[in-house]
Protein backbone atom coordinates (compact mmCIF):
# COMPACT_ATOMS: atom_id res chain seq x y z
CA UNK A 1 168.34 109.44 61.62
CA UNK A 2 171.13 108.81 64.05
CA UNK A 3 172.68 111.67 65.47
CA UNK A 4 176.02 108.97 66.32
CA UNK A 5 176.05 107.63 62.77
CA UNK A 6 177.88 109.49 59.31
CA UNK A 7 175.51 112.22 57.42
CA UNK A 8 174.20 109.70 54.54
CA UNK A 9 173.95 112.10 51.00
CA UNK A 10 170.56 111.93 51.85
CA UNK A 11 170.56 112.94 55.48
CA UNK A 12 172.53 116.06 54.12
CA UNK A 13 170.02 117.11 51.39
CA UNK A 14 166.91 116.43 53.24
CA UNK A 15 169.04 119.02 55.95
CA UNK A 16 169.44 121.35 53.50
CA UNK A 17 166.12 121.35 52.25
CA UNK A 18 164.90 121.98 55.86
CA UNK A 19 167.21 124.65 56.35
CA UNK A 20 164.90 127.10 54.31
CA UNK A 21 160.78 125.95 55.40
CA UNK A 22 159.31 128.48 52.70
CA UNK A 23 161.44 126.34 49.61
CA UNK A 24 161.17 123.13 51.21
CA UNK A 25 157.16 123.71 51.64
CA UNK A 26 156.99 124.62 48.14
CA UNK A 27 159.31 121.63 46.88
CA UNK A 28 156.95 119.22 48.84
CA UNK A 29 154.56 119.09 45.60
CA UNK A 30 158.02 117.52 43.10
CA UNK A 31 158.83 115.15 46.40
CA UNK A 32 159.02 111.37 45.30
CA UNK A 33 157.03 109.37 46.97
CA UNK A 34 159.82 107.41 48.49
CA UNK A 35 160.97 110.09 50.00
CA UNK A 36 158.37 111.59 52.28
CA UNK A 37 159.09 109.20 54.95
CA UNK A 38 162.59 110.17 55.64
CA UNK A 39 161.85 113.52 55.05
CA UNK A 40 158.78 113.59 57.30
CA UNK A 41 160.58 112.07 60.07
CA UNK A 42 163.54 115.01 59.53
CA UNK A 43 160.68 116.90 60.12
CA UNK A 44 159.29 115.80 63.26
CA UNK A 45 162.77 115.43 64.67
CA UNK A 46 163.63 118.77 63.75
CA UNK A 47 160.22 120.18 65.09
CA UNK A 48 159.39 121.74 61.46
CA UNK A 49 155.75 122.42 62.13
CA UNK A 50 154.78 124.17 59.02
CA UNK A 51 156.07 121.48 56.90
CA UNK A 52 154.70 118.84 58.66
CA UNK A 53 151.27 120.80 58.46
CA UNK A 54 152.14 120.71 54.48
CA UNK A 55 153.37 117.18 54.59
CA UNK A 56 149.84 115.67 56.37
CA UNK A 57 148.02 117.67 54.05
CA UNK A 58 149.71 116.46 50.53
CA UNK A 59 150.94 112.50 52.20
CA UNK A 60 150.32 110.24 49.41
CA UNK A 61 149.73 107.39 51.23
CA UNK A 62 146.87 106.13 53.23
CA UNK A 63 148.18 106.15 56.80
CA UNK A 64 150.54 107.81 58.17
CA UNK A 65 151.98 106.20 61.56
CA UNK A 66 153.59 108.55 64.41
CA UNK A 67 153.81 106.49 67.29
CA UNK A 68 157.24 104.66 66.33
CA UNK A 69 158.92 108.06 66.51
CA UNK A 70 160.54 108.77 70.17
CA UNK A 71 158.42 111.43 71.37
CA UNK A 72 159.82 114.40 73.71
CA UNK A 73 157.16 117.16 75.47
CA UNK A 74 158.43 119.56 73.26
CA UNK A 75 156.98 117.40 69.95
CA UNK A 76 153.88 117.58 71.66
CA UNK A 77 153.57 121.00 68.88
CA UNK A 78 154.17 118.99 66.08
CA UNK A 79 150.90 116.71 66.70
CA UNK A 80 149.10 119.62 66.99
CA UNK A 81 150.62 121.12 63.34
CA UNK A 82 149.48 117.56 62.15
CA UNK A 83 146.45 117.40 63.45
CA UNK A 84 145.60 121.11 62.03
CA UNK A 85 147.14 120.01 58.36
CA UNK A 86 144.51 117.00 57.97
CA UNK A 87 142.33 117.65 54.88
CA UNK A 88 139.59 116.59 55.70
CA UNK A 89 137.38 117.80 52.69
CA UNK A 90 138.33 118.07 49.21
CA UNK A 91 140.16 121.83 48.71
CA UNK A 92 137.91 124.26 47.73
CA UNK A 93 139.54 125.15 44.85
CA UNK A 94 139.86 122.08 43.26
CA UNK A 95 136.61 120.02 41.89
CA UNK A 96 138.58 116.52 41.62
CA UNK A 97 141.50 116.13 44.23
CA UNK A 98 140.96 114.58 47.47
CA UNK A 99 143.39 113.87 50.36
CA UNK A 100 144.77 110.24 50.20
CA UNK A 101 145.43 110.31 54.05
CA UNK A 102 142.62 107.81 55.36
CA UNK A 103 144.60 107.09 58.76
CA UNK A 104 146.52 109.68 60.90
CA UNK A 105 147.71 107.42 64.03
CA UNK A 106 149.37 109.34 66.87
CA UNK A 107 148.41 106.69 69.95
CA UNK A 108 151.83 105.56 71.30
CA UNK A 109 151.47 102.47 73.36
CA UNK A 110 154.59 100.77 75.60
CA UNK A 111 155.35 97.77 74.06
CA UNK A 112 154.54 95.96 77.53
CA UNK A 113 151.17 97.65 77.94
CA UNK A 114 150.38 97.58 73.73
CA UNK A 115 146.48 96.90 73.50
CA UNK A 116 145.53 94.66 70.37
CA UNK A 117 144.55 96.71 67.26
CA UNK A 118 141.06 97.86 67.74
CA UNK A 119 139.22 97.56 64.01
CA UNK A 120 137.48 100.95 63.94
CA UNK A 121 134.42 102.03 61.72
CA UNK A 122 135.81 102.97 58.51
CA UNK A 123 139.54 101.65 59.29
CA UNK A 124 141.65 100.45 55.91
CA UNK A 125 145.09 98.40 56.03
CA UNK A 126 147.78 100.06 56.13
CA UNK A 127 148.49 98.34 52.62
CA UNK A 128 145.27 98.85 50.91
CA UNK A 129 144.21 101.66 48.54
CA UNK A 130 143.05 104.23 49.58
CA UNK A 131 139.08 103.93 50.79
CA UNK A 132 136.59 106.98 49.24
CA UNK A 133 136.69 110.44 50.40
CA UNK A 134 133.54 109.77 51.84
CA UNK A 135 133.93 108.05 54.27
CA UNK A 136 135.64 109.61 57.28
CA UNK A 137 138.98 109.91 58.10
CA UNK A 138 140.75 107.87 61.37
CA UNK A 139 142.44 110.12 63.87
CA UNK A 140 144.04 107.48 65.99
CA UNK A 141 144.92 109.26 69.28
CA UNK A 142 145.98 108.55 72.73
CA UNK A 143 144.45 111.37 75.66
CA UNK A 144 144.94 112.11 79.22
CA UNK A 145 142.12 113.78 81.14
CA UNK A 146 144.08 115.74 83.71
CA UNK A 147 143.18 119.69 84.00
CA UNK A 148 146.92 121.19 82.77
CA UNK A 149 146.90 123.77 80.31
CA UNK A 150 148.62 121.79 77.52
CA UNK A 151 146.21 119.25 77.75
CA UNK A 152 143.06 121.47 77.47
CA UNK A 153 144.73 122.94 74.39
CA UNK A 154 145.13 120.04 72.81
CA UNK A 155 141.58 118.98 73.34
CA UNK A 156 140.23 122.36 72.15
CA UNK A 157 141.99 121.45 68.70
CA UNK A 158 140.77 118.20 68.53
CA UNK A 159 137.51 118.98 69.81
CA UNK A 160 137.38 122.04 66.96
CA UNK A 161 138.52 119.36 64.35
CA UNK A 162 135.84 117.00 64.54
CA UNK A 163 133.19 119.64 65.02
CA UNK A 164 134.49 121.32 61.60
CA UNK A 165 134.44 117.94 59.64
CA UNK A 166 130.64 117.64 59.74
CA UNK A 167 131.01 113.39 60.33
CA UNK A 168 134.55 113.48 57.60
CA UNK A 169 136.68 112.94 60.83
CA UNK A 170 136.38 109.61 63.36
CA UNK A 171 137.75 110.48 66.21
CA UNK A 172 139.63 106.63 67.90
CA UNK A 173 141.06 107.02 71.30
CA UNK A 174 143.58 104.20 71.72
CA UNK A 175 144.20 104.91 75.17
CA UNK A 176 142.33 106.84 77.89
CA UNK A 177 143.94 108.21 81.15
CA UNK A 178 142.30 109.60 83.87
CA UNK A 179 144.64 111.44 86.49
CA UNK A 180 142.59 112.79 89.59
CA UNK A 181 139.21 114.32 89.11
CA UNK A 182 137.94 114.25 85.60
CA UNK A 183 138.61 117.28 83.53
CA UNK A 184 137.04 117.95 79.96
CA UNK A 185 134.68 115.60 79.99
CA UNK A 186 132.82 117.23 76.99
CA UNK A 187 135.31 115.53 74.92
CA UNK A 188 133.82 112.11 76.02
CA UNK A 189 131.05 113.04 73.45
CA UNK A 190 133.33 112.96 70.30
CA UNK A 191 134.92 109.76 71.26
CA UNK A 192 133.84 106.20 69.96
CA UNK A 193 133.92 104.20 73.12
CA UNK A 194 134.22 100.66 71.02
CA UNK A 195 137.61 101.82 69.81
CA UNK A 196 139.47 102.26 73.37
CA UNK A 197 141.75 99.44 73.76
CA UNK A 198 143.29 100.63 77.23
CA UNK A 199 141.79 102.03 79.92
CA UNK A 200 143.73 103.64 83.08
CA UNK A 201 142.36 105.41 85.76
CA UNK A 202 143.54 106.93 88.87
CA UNK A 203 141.92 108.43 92.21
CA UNK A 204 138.50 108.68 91.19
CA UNK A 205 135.21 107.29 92.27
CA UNK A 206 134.29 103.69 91.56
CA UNK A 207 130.91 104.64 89.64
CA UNK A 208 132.71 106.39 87.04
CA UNK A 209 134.91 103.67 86.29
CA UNK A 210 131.47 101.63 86.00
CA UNK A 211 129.83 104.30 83.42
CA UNK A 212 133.17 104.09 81.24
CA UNK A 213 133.40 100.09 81.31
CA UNK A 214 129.76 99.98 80.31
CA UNK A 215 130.62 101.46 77.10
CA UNK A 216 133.53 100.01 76.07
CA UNK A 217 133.11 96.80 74.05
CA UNK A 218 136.60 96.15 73.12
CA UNK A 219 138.78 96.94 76.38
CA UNK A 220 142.03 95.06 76.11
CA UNK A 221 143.59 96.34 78.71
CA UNK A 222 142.34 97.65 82.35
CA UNK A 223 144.49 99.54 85.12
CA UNK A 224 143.08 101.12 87.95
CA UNK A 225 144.60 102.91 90.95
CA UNK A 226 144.28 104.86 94.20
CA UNK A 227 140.40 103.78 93.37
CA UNK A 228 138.01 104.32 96.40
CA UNK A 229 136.17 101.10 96.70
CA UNK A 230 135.39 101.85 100.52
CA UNK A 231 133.30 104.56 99.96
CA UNK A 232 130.78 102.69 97.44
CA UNK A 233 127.48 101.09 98.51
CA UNK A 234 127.38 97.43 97.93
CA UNK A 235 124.95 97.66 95.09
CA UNK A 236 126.99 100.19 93.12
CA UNK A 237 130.04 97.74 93.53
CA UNK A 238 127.94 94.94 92.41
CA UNK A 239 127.35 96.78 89.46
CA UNK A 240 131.05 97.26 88.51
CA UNK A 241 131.91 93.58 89.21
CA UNK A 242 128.72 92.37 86.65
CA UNK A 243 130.12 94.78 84.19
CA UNK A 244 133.96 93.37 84.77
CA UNK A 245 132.18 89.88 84.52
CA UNK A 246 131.43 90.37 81.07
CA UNK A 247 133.95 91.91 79.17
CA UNK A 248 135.01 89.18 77.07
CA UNK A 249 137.88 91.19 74.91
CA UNK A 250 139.66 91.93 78.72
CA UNK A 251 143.48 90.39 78.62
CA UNK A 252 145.36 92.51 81.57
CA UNK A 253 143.83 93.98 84.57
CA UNK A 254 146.52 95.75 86.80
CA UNK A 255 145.13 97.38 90.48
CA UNK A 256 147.90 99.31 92.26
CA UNK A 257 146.91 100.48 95.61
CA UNK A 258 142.90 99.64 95.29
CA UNK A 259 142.59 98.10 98.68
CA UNK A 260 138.90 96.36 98.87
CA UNK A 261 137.35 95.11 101.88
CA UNK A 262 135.82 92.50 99.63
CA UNK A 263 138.96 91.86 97.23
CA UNK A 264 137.63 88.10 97.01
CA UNK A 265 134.85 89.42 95.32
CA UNK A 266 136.44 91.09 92.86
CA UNK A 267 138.85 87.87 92.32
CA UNK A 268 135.71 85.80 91.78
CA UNK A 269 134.86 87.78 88.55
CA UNK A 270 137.41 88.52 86.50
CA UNK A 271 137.30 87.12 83.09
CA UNK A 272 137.88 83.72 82.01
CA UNK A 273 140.01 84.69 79.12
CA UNK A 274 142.21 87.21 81.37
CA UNK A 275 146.28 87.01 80.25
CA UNK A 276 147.77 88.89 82.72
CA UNK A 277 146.57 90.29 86.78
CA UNK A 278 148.46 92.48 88.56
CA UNK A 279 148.08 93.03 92.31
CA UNK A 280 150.33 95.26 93.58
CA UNK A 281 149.59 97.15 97.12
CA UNK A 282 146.17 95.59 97.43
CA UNK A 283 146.29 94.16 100.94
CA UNK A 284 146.11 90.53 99.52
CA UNK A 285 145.39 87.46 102.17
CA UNK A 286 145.36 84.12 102.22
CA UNK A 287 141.34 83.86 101.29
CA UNK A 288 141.97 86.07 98.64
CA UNK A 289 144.81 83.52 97.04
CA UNK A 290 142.30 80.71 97.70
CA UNK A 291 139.73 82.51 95.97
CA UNK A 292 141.83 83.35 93.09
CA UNK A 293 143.69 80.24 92.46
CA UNK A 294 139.23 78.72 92.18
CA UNK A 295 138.63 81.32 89.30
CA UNK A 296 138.34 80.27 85.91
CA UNK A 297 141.25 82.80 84.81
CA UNK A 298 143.81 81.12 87.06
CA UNK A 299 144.04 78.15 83.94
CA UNK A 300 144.83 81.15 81.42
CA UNK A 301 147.19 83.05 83.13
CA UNK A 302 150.50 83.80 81.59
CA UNK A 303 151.62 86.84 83.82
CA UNK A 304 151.07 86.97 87.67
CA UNK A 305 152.32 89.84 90.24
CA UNK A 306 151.32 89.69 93.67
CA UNK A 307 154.02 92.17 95.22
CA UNK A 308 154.14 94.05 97.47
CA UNK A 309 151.05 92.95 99.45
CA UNK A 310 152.25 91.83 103.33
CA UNK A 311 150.88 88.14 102.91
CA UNK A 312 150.76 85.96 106.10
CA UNK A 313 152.32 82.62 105.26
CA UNK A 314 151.46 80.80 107.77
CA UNK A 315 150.04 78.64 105.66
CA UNK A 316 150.89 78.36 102.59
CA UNK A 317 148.68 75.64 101.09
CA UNK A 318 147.03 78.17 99.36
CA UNK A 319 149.32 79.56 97.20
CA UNK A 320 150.76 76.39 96.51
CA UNK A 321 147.37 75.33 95.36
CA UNK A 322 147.50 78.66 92.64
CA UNK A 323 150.94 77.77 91.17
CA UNK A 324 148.98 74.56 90.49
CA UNK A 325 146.50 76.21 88.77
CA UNK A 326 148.45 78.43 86.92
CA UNK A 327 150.86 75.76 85.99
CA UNK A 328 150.07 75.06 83.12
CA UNK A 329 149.86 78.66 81.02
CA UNK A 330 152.55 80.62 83.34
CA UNK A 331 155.29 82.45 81.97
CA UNK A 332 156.15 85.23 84.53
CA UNK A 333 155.28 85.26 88.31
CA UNK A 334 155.98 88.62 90.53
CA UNK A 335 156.02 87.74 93.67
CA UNK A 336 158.68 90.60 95.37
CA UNK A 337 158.07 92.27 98.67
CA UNK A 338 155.89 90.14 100.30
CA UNK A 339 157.21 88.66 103.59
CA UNK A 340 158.07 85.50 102.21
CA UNK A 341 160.50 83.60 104.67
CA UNK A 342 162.49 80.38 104.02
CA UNK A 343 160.24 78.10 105.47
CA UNK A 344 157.17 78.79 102.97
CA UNK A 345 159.77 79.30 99.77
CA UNK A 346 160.65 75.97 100.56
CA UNK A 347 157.28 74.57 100.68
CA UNK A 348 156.26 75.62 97.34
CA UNK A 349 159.54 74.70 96.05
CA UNK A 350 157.35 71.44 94.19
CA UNK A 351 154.90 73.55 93.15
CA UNK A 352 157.14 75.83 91.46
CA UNK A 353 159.00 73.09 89.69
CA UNK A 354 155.88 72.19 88.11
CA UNK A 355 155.54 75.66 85.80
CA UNK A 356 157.30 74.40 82.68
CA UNK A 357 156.62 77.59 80.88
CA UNK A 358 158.13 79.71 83.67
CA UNK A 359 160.26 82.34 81.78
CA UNK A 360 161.11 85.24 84.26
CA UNK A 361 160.61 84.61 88.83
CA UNK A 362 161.12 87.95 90.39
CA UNK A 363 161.09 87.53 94.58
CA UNK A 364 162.91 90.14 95.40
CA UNK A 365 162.85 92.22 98.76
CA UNK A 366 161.86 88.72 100.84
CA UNK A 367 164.04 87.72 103.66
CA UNK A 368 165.64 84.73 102.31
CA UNK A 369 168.80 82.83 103.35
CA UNK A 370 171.53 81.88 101.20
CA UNK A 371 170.95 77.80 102.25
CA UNK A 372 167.23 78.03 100.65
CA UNK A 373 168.33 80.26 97.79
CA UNK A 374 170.72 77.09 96.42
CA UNK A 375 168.04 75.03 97.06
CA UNK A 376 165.46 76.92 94.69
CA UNK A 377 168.70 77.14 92.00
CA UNK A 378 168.96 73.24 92.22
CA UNK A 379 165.44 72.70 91.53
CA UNK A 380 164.38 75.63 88.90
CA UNK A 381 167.49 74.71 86.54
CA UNK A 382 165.31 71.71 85.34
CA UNK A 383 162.28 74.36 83.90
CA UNK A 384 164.58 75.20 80.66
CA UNK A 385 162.15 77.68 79.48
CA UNK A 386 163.11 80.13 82.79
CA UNK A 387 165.88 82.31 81.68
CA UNK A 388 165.77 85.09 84.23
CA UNK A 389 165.69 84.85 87.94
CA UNK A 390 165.48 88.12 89.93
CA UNK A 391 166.24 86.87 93.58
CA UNK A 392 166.55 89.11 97.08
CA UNK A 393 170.17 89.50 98.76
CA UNK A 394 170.81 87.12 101.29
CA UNK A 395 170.23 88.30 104.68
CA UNK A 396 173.37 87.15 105.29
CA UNK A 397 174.89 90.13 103.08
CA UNK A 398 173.39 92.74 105.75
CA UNK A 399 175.42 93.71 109.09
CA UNK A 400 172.32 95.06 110.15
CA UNK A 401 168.52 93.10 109.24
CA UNK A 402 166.03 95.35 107.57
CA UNK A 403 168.70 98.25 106.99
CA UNK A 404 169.27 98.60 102.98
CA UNK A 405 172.77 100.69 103.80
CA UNK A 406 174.48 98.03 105.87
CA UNK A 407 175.13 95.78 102.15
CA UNK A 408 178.41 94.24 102.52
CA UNK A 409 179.27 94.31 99.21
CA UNK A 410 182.07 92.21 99.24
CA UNK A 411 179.36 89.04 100.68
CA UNK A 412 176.98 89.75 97.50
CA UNK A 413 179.55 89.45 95.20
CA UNK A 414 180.32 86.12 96.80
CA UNK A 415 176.57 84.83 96.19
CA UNK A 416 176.95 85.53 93.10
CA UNK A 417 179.88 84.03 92.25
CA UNK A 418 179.23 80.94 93.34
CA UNK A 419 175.21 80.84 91.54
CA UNK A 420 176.74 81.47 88.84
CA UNK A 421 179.46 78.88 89.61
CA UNK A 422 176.02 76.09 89.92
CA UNK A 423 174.79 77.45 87.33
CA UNK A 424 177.79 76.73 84.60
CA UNK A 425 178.35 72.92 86.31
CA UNK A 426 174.35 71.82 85.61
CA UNK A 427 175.26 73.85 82.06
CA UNK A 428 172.78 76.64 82.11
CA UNK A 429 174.75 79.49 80.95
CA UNK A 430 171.59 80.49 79.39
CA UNK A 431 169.64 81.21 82.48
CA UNK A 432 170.58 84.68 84.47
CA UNK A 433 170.19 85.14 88.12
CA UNK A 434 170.38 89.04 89.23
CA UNK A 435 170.07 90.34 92.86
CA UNK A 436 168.24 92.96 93.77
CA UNK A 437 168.96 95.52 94.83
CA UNK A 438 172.61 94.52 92.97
């Protein structure tokens, strides 16, 4: 319902309705079925709590899907009227009805971090009929373990839930943060660790990341920060990288900030199927590039990012000889912030070329002339699958090196101008080069 757009008759009588909770809670029993969508999602919009309670208890369909609706803190209430209005036995005072509602899904996933649907124990399409009332209902959640107060509420109601059910409620996590030291671990008990599809933790010890991975059989997705790696014994770190080894569902490991003495060791198992690696702030070296650009996963890469690691160039061989590897599968390369200087762009200039998949080449924040910049144009124009270039402002455009606030503005527009001037001669209108900072 857009707020922009003309009241639709309907958008006016599903307001109306709402406009009295006691009468539209008692009209929810004549609703057509075609209309409890739009009027559940006037609901959850409008933060009606008791009639969505109502609404989850009566839905006459088998799943009921939250996560497409734009969620605000303040709706964080409504998941918790939902929650509370799931039937999960047959109403006492009835000998024949049972809920229809087989699937309540609340996990919201970014689009760019979306983990493959995990098939859960008892999990119907969306499409089907509705399974039997005995077996148990899907609660499809995502939770952060952090110690605020909201959270711990929301975990006493969920822990409550699945207590009350006696086995009529399957608890599937989606997506499991931990912020800081772990708070309410008890609730690790009530959750099946084969449905958690993504997995992100942050500033805490090594071995507990170990414990979780070992129990987690279909991990799609793996992000781990702030992680103290220098403060585990060898063997426990061994440990972790055996378990890493073998998780064969793994597509997208991200590390921010998880600086390694041993990175190269790490590198040398990730998965062979892996889709995507991100490196950011990981104190990345040549050895480690070498090492990386030798691992099976290098041949199955589609998404790279290596910023914002202080790289020494000096010779370059060796990330030439990953863009080889990579070659063949890559479709998006990160490679901003990372000291690279005109003299090693230009040597990997070939290697570059030879990515015919290349979508999207972000090297921002490097120290790059305008001379080697229309060089790289020239050459990447020929990869027609590359449509987005995100390259760093000539250090001709500063009156002062290294000092973001001496931009002459007037020089970047310039640059641009005349990229986009090559740009329209060799005919690739399609293809959009943006500064950064613009």
């Amino acid at each position: 319902m857009d707020k922009n757009a003309p009241a639709t008759l309907l958008d006016l009588a599903v307001r109306s309705l709402l406009s009295n909770e006691r009468v539209a809670i008692h009209g929810l029993e004549e609703l057509p079925r075609v209309m409890f969508a739009p009027f559940f999602t006037a609901a959850f919009l409008g933060g009606h709590k008791k009639v969505l309670r109502e609404m989850v208890r009566i839905w006459p369909y088998p799943c009921l899907h939250v996560g497409t609706l734009r969620v605000r803190e303040s709706q964080y209430d409504n998941f918790e009227a939902m929650i509370d209005g799931l039937q999960i036995l047959p109403a006492q005072n009835s000998s024949s009805w049972a809920p229809k509602l087989r699937i309540l899904d609340h996990s919201i996933v970014k689009t760019e971090e979306a983990p493959q649907r995990v098939r859960c124990p008892g999990t119907v399409n969306s499409e089907s009929e509705p399974q039997s009332s005995r077996e148990p209902v899907e609660l499809l959640v995502n939770i952060s373990l952090d110690s605020t107060w909201r959270t711990g509420r929301f975990l006493s109601l969920l822990r409550n839930k699945v207590e009350q059910s006696f086995g009529s409620l399957h608890l599937c996590c989606r997506v499991l943060q931990f912020d800081g030291r772990l708070a309410h671990e008890h609730i690790l008990q009530l959750l099946d660790m084969g449905c958690i599809g993504h997995l992100k933790v942050d500033d805490i010890y090594l071995s507990q990341v170990t414990t979780l991975l070992a129990q987690m059989t279909h991990l799609h997705s793996l992000s781990m920060s702030h992680i103290r790696f220098t403060s585990c014994v060898r063997r426990r770190f061994g440990t972790f990288l055996t378990h890493l080894g073998q998780m064969n569902t793994l597509q997208q490991i991200r590390l921010y900030s998880c600086r390694t003495h041993p990175l190269q060791e790490l590198l040398r198992y990730l998965p062979p199927q892996l889709d995507a690696l991100y490196l950011s702030f990981c104190g990345l070296s040549n050895r480690g590039i070498t090492v990386l650009s030798q691992s099976p996963a290098a041949t199955h890469l589609r998404l790279l990012s290596l910023s914002n690691n202080e790289i020494s160039w000096e010779l370059s061989e060796s990330f030439q000889t990953l863009l080889v590897s990579v070659s063949g599968t890559l479709q998006y390369l990160e490679i901003d912030d990372c000291l690279m200087t005109d003299s090693t762009l230009t040597a990997v200039i070939p290697a570059l070329s030879r990515c015919s998949h290349h979508r999207v080449f972000s090297f921002a924040s490097n120290p790059i002339t305008m001379r080697v910049l229309t060089s790289l144009l020239q050459h990447l124009t020929n990869l027609t699958e590359l449509k987005r270039v995100i390259y760093p402002v000539p250090v001709h455009c500063y009156e002062q090196l290294h000092n973001p606030r001496s931009l002459n503005r007037q020089k970047l527009s310039e640059v641009q101008a005349q990229l986009k001037a090559m740009l329209q001669v060799v005919k690739r209108n399609d293809m959009r080069w943006t500064s950064s900072p613009e």
